[in-house]
C-alpha atoms as a PDB file:
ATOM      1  CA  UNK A   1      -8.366  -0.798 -14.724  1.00  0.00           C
ATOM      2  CA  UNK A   2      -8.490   0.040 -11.374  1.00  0.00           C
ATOM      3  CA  UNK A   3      -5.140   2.068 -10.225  1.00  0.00           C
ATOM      4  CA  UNK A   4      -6.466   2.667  -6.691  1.00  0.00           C
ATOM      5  CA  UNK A   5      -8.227   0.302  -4.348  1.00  0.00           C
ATOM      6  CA  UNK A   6      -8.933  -0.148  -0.586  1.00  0.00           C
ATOM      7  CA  UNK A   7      -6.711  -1.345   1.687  1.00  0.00           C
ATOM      8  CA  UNK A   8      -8.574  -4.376   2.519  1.00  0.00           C
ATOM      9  CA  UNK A   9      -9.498  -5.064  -0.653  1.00  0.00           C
ATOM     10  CA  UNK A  10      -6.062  -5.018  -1.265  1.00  0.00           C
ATOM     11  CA  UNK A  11      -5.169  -7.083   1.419  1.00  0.00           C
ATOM     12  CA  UNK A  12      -7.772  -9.292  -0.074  1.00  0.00           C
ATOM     13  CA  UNK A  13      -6.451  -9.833  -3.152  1.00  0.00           C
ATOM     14  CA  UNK A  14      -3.268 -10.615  -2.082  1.00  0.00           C
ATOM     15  CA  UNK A  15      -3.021 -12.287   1.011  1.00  0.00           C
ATOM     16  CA  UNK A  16      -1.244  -9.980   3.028  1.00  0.00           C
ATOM     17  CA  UNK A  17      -2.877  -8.442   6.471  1.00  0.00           C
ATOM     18  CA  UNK A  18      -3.521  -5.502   7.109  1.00  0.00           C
ATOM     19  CA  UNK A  19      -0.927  -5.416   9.801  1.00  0.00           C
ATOM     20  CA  UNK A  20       1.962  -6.039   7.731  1.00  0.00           C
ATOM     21  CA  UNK A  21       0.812  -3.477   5.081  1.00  0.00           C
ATOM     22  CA  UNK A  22       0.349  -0.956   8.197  1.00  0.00           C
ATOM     23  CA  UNK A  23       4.299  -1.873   9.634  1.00  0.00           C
ATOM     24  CA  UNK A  24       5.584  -0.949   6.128  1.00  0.00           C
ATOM     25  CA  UNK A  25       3.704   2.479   6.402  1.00  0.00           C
ATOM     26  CA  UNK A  26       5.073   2.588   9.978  1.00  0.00           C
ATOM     27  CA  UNK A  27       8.212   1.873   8.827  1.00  0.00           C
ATOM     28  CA  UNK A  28       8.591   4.241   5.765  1.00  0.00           C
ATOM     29  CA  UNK A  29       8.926   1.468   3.469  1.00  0.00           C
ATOM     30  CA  UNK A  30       5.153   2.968   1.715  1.00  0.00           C
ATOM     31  CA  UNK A  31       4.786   6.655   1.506  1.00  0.00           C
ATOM     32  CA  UNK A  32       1.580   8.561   1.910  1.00  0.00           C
ATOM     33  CA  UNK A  33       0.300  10.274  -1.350  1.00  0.00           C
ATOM     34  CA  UNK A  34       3.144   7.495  -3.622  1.00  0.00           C
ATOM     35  CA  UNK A  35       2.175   4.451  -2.236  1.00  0.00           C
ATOM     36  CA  UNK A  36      -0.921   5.069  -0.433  1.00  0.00           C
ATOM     37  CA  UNK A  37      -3.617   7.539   0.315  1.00  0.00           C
ATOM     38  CA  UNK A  38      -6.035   8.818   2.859  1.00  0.00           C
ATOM     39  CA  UNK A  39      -9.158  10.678   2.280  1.00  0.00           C
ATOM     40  CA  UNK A  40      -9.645  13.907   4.378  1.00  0.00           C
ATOM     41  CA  UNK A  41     -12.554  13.164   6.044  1.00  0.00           C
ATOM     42  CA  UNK A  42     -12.015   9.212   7.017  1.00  0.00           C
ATOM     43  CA  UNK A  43      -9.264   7.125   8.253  1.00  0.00           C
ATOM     44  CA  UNK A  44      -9.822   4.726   4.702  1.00  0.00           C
ATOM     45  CA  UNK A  45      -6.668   4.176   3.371  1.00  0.00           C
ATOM     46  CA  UNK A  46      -6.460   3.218  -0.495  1.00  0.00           C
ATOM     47  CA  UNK A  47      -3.314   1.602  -2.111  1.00  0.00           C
ATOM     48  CA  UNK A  48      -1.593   2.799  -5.122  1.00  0.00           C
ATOM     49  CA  UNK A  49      -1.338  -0.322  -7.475  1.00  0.00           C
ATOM     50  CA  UNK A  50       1.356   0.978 -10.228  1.00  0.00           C
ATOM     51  CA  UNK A  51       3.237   2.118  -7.228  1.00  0.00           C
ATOM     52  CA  UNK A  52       3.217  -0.494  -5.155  1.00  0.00           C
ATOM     53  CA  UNK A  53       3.708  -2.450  -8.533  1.00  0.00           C
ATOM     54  CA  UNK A  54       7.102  -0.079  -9.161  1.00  0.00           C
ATOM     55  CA  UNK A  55       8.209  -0.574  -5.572  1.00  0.00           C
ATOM     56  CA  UNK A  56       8.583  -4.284  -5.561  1.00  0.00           C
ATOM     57  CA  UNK A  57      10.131  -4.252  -8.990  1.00  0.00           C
ATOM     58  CA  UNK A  58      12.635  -1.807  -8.017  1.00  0.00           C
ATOM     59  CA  UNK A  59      13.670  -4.194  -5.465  1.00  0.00           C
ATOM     60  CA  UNK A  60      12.216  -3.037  -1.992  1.00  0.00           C
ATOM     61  CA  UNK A  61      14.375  -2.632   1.154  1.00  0.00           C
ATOM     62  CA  UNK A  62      11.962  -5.002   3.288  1.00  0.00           C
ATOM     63  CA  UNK A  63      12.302  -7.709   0.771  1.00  0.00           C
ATOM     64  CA  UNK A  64      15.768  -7.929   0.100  1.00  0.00           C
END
């Protein structure tokens, strides 16, 4: 299984825009190189699926 996918695939998949996903980075709520990642040489961002998974089951601060 996949543990790292595109943000719009992500976005996708879920439902979620890719707006909202960029406020939480904004935000702090999703850290670059936990919850996300960026390749050197593009401005692709990739979300981390067991840590995004972790995240909401730990009870995040945006949700509660």
């Amino acid at each position: 299984m996949l543990r790292v996918i595109p943000l719009k695939k992500y976005c996708a998949i879920t439902g979620e825009s890719v707006g909202a996903i960029e406020r939480r980075i904004d935000r702090g709520y999703w850290v670059l190189g936990v919850h996300y990642h960026k390749r050197k040489e593009g401005k692709e961002r990739a979300i981390d699926l067991d840590a995004i998974e972790k995240w909401w089951r730990e009870g995040s601060k945006e949700f509660l």
